[in-house]
C-alpha atoms as a PDB file:
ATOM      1  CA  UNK A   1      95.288 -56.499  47.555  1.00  0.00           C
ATOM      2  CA  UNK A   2      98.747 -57.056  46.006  1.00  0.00           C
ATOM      3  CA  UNK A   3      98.212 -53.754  44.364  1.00  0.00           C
ATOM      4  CA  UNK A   4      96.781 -51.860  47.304  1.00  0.00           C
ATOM      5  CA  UNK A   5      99.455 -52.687  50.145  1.00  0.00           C
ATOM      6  CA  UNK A   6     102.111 -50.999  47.700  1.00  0.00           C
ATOM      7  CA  UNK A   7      99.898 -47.377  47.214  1.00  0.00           C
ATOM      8  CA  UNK A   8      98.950 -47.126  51.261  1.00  0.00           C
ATOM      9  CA  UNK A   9     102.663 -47.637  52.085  1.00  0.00           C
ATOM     10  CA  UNK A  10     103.351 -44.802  49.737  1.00  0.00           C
ATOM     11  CA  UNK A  11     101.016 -42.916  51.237  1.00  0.00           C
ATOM     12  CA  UNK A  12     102.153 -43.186  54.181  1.00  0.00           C
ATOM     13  CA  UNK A  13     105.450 -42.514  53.650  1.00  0.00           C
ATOM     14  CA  UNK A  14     104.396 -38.987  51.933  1.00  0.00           C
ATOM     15  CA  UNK A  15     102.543 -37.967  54.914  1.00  0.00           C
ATOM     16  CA  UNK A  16     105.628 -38.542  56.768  1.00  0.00           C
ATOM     17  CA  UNK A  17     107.135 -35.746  54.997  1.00  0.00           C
ATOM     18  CA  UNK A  18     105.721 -32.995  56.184  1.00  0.00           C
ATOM     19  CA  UNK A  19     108.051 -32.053  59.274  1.00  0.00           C
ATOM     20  CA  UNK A  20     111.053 -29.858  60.139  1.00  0.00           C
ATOM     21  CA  UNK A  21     114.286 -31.685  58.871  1.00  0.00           C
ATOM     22  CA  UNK A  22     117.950 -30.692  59.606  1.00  0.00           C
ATOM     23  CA  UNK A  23     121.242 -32.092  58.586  1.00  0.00           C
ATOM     24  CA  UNK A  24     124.294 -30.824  56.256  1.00  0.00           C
ATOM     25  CA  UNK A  25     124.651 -29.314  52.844  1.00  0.00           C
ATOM     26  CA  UNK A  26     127.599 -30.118  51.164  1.00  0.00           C
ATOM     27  CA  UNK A  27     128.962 -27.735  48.390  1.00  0.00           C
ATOM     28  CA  UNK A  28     131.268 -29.937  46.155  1.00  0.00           C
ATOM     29  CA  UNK A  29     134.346 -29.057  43.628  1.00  0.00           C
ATOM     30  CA  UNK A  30     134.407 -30.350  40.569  1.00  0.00           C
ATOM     31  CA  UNK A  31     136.520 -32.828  40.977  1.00  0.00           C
ATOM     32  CA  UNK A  32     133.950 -34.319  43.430  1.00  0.00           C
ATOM     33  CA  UNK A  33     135.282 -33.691  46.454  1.00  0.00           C
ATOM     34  CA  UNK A  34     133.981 -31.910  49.342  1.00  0.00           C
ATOM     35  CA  UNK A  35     134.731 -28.075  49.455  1.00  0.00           C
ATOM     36  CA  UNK A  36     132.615 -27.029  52.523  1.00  0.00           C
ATOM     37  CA  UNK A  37     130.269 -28.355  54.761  1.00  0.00           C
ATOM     38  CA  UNK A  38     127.273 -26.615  56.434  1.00  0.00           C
ATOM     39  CA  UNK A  39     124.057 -27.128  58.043  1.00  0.00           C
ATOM     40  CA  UNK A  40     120.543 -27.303  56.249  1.00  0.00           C
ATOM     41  CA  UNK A  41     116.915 -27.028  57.533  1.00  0.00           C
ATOM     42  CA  UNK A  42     113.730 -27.739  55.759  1.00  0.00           C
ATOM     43  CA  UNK A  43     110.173 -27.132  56.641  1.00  0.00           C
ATOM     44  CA  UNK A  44     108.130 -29.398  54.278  1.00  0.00           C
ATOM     45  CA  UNK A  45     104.352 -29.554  53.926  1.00  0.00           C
ATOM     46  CA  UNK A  46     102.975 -31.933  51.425  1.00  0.00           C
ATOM     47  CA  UNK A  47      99.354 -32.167  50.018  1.00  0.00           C
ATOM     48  CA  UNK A  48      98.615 -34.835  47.856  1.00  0.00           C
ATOM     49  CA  UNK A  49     102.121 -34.899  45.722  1.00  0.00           C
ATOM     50  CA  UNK A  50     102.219 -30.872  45.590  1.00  0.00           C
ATOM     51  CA  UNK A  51     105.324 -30.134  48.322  1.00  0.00           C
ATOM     52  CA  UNK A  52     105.631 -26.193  49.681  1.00  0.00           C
ATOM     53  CA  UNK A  53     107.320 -25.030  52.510  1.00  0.00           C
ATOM     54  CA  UNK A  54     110.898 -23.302  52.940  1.00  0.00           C
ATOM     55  CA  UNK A  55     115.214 -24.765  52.827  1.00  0.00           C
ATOM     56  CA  UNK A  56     117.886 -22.795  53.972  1.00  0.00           C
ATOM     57  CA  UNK A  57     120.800 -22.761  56.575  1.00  0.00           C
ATOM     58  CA  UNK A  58     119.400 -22.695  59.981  1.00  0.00           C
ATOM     59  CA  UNK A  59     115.627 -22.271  61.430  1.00  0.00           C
ATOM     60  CA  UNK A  60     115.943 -18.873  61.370  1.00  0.00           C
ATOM     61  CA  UNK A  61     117.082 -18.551  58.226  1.00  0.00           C
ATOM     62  CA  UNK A  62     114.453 -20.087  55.596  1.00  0.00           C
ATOM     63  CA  UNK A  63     113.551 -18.888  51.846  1.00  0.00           C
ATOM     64  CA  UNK A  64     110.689 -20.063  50.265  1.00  0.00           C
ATOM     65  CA  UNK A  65     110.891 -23.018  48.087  1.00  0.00           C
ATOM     66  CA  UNK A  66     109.395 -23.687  44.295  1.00  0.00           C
ATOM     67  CA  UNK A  67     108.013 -26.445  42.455  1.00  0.00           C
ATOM     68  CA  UNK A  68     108.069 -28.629  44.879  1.00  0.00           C
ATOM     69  CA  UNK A  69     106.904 -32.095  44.424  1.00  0.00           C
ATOM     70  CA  UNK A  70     106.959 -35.846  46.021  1.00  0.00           C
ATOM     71  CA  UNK A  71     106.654 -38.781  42.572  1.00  0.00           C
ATOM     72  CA  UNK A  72     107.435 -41.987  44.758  1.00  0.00           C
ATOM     73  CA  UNK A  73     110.437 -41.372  46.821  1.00  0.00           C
ATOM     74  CA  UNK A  74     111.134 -38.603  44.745  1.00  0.00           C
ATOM     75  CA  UNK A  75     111.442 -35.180  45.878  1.00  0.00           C
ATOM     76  CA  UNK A  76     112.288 -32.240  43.873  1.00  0.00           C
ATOM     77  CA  UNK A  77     111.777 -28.431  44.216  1.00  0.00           C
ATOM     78  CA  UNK A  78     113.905 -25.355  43.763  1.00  0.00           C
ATOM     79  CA  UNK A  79     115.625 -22.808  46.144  1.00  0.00           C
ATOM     80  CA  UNK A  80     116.365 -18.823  45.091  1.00  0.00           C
ATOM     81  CA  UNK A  81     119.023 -17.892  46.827  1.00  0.00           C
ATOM     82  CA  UNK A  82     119.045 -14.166  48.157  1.00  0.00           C
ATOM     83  CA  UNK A  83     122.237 -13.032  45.610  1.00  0.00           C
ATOM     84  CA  UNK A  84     123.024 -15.800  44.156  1.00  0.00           C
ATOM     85  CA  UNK A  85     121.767 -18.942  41.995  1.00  0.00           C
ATOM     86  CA  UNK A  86     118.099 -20.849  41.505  1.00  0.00           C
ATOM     87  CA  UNK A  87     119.392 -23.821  42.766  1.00  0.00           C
ATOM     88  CA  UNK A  88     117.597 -27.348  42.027  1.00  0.00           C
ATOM     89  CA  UNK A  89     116.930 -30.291  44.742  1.00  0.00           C
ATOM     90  CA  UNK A  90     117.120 -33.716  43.491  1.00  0.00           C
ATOM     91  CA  UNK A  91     116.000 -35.783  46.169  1.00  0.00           C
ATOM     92  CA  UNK A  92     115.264 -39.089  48.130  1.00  0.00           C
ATOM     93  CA  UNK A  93     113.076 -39.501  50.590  1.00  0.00           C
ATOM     94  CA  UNK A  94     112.803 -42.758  52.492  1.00  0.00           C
ATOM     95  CA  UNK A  95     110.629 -41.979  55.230  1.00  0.00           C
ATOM     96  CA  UNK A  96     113.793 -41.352  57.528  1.00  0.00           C
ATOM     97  CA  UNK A  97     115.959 -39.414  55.788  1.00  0.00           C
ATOM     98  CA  UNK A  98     116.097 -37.010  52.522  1.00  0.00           C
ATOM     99  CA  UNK A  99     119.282 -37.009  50.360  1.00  0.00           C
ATOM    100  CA  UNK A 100     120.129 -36.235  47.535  1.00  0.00           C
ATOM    101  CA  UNK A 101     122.274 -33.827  45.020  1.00  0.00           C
ATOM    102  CA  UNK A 102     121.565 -29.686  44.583  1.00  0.00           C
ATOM    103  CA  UNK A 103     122.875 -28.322  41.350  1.00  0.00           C
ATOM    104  CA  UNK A 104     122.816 -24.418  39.678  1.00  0.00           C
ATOM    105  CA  UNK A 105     124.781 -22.282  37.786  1.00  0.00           C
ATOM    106  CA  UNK A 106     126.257 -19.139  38.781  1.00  0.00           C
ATOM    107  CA  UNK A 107     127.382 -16.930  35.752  1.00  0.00           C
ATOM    108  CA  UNK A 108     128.068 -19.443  33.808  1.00  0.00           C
ATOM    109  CA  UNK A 109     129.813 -21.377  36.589  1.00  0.00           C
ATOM    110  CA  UNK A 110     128.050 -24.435  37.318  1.00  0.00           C
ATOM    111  CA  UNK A 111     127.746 -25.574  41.245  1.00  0.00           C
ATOM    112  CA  UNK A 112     127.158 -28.744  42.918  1.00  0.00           C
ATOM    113  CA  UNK A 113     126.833 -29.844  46.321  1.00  0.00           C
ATOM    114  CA  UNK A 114     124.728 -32.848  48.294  1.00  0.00           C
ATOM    115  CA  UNK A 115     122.188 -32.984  51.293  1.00  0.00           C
ATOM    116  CA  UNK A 116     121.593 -35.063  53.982  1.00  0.00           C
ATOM    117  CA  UNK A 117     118.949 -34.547  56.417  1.00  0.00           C
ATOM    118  CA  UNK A 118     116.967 -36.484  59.501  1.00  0.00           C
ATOM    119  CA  UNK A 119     113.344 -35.483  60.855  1.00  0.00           C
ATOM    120  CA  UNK A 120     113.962 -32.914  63.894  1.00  0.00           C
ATOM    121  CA  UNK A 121     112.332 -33.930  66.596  1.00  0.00           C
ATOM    122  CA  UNK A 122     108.738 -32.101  67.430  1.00  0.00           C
ATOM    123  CA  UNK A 123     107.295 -31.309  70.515  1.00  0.00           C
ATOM    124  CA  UNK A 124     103.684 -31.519  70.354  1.00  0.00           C
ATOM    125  CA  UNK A 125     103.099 -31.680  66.513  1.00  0.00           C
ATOM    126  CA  UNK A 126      99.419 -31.493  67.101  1.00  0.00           C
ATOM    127  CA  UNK A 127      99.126 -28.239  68.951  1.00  0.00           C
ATOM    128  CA  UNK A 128     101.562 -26.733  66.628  1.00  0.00           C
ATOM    129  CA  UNK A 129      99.720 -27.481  63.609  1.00  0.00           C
ATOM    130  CA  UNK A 130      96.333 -26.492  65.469  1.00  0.00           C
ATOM    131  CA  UNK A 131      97.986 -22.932  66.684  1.00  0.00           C
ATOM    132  CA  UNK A 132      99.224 -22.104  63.283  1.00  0.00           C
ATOM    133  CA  UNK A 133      95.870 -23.122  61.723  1.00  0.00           C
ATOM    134  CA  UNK A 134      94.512 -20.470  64.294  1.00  0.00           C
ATOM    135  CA  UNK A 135      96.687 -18.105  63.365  1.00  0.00           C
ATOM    136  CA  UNK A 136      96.064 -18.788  59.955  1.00  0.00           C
ATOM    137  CA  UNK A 137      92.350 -18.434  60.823  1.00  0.00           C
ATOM    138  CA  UNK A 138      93.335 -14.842  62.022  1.00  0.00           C
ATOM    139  CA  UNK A 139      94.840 -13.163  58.801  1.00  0.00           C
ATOM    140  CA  UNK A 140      92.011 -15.221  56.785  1.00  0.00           C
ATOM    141  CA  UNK A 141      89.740 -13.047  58.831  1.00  0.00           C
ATOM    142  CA  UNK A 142      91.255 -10.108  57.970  1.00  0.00           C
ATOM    143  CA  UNK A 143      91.575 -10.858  54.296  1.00  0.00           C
ATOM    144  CA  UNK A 144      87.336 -11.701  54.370  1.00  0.00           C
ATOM    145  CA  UNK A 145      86.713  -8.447  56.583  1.00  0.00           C
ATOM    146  CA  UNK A 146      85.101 -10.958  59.216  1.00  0.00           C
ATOM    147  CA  UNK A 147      84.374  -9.534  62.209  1.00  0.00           C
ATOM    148  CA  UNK A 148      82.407 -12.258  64.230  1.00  0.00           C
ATOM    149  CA  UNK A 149      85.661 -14.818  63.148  1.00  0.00           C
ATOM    150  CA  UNK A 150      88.550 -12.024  64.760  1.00  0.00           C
ATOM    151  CA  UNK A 151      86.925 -11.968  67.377  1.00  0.00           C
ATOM    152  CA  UNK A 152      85.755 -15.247  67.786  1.00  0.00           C
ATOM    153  CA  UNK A 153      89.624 -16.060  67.494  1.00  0.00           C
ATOM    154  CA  UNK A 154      90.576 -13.438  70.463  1.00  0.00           C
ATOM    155  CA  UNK A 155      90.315 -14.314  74.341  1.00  0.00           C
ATOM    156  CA  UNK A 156      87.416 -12.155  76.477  1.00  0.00           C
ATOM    157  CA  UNK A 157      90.553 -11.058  78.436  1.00  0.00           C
ATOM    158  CA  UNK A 158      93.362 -10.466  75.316  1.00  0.00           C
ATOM    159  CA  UNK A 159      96.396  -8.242  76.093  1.00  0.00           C
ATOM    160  CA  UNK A 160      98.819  -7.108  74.156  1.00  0.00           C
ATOM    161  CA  UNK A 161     100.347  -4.607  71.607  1.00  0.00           C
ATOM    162  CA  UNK A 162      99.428  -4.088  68.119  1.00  0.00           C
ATOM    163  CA  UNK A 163     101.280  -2.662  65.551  1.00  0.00           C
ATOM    164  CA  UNK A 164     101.244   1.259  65.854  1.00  0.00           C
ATOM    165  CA  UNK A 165      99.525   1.381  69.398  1.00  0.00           C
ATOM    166  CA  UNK A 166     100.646   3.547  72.000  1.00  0.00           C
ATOM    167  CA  UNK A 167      99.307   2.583  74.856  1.00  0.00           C
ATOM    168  CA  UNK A 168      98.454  -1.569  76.293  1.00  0.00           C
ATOM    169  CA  UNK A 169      95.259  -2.465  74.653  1.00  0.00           C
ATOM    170  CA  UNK A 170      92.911  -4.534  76.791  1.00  0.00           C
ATOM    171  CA  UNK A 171      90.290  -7.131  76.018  1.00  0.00           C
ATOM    172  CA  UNK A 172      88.685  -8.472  73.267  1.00  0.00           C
ATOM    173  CA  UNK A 173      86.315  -5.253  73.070  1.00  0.00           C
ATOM    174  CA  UNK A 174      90.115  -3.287  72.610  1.00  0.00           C
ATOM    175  CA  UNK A 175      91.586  -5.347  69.990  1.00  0.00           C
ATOM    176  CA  UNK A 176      88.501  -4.805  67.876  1.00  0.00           C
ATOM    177  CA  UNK A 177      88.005  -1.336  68.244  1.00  0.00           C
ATOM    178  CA  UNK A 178      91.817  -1.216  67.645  1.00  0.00           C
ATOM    179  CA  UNK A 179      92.813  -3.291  65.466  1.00  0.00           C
ATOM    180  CA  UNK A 180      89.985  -5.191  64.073  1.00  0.00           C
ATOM    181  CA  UNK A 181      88.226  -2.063  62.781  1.00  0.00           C
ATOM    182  CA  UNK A 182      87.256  -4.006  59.303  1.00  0.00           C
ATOM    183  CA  UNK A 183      84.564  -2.563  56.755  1.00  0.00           C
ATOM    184  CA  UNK A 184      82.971  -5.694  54.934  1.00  0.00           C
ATOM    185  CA  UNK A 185      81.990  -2.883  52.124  1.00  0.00           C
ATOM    186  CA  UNK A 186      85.517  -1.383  51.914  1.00  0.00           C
ATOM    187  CA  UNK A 187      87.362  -2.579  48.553  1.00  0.00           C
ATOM    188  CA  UNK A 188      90.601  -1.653  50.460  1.00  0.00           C
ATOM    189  CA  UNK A 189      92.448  -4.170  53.244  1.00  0.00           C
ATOM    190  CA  UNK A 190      94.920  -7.131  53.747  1.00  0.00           C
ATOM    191  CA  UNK A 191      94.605  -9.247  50.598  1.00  0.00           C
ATOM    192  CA  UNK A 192      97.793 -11.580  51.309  1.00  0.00           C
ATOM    193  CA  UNK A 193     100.246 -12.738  53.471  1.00  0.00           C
ATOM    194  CA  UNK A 194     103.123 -15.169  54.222  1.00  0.00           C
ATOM    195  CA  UNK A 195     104.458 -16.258  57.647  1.00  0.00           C
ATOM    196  CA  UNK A 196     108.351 -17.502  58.161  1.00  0.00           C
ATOM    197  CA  UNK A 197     110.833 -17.703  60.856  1.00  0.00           C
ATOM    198  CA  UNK A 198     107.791 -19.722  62.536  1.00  0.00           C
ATOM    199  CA  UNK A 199     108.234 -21.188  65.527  1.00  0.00           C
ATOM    200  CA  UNK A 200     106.814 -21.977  69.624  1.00  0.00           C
ATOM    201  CA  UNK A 201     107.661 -23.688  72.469  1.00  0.00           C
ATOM    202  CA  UNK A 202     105.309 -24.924  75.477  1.00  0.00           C
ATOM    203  CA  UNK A 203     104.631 -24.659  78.794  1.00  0.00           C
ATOM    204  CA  UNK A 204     101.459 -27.046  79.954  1.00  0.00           C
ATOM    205  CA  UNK A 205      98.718 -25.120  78.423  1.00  0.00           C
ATOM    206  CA  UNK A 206     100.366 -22.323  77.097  1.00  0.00           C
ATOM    207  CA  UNK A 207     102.195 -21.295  73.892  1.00  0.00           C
ATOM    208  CA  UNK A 208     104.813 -18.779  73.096  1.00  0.00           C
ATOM    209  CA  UNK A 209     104.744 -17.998  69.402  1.00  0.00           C
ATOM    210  CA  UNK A 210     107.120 -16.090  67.167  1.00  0.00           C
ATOM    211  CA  UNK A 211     107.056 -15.316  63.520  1.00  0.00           C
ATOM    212  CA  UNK A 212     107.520 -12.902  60.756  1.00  0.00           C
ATOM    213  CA  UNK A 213     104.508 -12.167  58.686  1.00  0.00           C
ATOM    214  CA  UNK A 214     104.968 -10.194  54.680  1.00  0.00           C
ATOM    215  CA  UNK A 215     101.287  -8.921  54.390  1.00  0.00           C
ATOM    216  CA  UNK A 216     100.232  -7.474  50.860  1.00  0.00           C
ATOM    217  CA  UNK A 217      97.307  -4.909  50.623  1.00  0.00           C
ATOM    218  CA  UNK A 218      95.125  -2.724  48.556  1.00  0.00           C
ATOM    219  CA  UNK A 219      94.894   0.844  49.548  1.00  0.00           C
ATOM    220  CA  UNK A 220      93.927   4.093  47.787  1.00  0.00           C
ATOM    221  CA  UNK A 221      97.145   4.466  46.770  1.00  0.00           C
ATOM    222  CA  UNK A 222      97.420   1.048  45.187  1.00  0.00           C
ATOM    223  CA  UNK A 223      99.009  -1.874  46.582  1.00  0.00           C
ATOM    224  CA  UNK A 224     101.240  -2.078  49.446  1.00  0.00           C
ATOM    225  CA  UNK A 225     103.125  -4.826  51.286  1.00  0.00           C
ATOM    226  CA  UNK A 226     104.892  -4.424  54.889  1.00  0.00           C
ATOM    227  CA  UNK A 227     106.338  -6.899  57.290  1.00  0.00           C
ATOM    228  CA  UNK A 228     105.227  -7.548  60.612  1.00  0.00           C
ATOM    229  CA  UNK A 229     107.554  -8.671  63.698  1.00  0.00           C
ATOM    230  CA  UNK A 230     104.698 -10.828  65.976  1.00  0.00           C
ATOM    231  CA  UNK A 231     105.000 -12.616  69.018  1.00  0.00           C
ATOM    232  CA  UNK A 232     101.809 -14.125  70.206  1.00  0.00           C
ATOM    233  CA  UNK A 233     100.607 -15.851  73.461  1.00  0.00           C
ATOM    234  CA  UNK A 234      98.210 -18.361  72.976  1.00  0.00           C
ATOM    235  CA  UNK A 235      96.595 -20.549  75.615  1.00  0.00           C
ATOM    236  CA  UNK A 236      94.352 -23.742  75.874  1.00  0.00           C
ATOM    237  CA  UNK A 237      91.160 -23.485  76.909  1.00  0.00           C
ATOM    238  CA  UNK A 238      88.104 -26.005  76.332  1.00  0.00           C
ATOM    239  CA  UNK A 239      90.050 -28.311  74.758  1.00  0.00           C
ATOM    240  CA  UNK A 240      91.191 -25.697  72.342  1.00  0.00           C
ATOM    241  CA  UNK A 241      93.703 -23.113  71.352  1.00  0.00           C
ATOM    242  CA  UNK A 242      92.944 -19.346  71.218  1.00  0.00           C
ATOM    243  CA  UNK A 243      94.737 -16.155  70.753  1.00  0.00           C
ATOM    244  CA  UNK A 244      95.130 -14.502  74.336  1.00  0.00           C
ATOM    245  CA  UNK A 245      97.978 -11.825  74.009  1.00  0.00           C
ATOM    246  CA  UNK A 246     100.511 -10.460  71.181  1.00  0.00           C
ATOM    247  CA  UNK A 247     102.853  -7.624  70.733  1.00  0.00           C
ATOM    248  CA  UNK A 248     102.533  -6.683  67.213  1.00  0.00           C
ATOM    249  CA  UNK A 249     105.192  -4.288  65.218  1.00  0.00           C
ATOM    250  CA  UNK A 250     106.907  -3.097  62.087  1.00  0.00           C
ATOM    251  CA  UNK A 251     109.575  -5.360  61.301  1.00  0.00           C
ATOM    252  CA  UNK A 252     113.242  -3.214  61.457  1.00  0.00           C
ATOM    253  CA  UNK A 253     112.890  -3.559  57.752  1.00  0.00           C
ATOM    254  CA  UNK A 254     110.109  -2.008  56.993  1.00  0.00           C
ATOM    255  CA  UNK A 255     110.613   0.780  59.492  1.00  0.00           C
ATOM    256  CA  UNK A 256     114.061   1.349  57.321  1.00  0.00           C
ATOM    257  CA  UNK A 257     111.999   1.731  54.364  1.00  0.00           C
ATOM    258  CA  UNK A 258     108.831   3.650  56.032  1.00  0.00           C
ATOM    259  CA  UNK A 259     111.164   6.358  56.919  1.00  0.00           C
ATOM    260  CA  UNK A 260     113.889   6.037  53.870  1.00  0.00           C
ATOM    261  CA  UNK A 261     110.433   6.466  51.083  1.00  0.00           C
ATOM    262  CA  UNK A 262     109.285   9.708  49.845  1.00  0.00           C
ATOM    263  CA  UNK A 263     105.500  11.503  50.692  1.00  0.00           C
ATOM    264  CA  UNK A 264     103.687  13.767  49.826  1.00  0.00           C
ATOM    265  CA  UNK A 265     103.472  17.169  52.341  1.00  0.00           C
ATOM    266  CA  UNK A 266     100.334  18.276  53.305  1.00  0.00           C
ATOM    267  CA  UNK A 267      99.558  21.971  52.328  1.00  0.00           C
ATOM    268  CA  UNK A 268     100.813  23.401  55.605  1.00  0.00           C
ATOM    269  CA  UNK A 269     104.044  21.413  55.628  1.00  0.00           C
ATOM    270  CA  UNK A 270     104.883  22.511  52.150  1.00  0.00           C
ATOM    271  CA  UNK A 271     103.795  26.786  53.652  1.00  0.00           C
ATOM    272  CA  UNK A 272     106.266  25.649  56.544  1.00  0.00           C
ATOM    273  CA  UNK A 273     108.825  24.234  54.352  1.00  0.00           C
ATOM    274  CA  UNK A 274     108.905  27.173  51.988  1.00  0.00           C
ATOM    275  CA  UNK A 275     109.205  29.845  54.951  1.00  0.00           C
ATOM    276  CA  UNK A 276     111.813  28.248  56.690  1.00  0.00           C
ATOM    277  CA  UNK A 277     113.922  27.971  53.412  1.00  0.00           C
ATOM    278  CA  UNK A 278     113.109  32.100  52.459  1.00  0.00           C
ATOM    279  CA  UNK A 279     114.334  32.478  55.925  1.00  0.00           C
ATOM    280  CA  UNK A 280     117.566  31.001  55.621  1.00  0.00           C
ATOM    281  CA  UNK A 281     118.234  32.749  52.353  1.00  0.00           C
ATOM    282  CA  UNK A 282     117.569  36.208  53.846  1.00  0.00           C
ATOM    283  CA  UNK A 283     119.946  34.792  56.335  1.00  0.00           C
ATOM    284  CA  UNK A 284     122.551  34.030  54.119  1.00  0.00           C
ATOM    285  CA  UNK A 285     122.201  37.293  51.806  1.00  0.00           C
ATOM    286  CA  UNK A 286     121.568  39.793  54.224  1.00  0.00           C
ATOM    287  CA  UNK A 287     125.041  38.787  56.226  1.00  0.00           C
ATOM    288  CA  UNK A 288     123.038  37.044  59.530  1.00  0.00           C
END
């Protein structure tokens, strides 16, 4: 029994860990002191002593993290920054707080800094980890070409936008025929994704949801990633939650990038093309 208490308490104190977490981020000089201080916010998720989840300087601003992992009170995992250094966590965690000292090197110049950080408080920690398990339910569909699980994840009376659509789309019957359109024979379709910038908030039964979604694929062409820009309305009913509205769109991003990439002309656009170009040089020659 001696034994035992100490491994449940430890256990314990892991599953504590998985949260939202904010505090400051330090960056030091080398002589120790404190250069600049900042915020930090973590989203942690730990299964047995493998940690994921995403670090950066605000809730909106998260980047996935690496290698994370809980030994004890001992959490460690490393941070990419955008244009910058890998930066590696050397952490504390006592079941309150996580603390501890970051350290990377940028072109040969080495950087330090410290963390400090308390558990945010959640609202409703259940029904947020049930809605994003639905929504994770939802992409998983997509990914096994399951069409009794989309739309067994969609609301009779589902409204909303989906990404591309013109016009409101109404009903379950809609969304499928719209946007749920999956061949189970296909090799071709969503084989990945990643949400971020996830959050909700409540009112009774009923959840506003925001996120951004990366989504890899397969196509003809070979494989293809975009990001969605999704806000989705979810509401309780039977004791449970399900999907009953969403507006659905190209991230700005992507749209940059849609437009910005080359393609190929169809036949007629390169006939239409060529004219108009002839045109111009008779133009230009003939003194018009």
């Amino acid at each position: 029994m001696a034994r035992i208490l100490p491994l449940m308490a430890a256990a314990a104190l892991g599953a504590d860990l998985t949260g939202h977490w904010t505090g400051t981020f330090q960056e030091l000089a080398q002589d120790g002191s404190v250069r600049n201080t900042g915020a930090a916010y973590m989203v942690l998720k730990l299964s047995a002593n493998t940690v994921t989840g995403t670090a950066g300087p605000s809730e909106s601003q998260q980047r996935e993290i690496a290698n994370g992992k809980l030994d004890g009170r001992k959490l460690t995992f490393d941070l990419q920054q955008p244009q910058g250094p890998l930066m590696k966590f050397d952490l504390t965690f006592d079941g309150d707080t996580i603390k501890g000292n970051v350290a990377g090197d940028a072109e040969g110049r080495r950087m330090a800094a410290r963390v400090e950080l308390k558990r945010k408080p959640s609202d409703r920690p259940e029904d947020r980890e049930a809605i994003r398990a639905h929504i994770d339910r939802i992409f998983q569909g997509f990914i096994h070409k399951d069409r009794a699980e989309l739309r067994a994840t969609h609301a009779e009376n589902w409204l909303g936008y989906l990404e591309g659509s013109g016009q409101m789309i109404h009903g379950v019957d809609g969304y499928m025929e719209y946007g749920a359109n999956v061949d189970p024979n296909s090799p071709y379709g969503m084989t990945g994704y990643t949400m971020r910038e996830f959050d909700m908030i409540f009112h009774g039964d009923a959840a506003f949801v925001s996120f951004v979604a990366d989504v890899e694929a397969k196509t003809p062409d070979g494989p293809f990633q975009r990001t969605l820009r999704i806000t989705d309305f979810y509401t309780k009913q039977n004791g449970g939650w399900i999907q009953s509205g969403s507006n659905t769109d190209l991230h700005p991003r992507s749209t940059e990038e849609r437009f910005s990439a080359f393609r190929t002309l169809y036949d007629s656009e390169k006939k239409s093309l060529l004219e108009a170009r002839e045109a111009v040089w008779r133009a230009w020659f003939g003194g018009d």
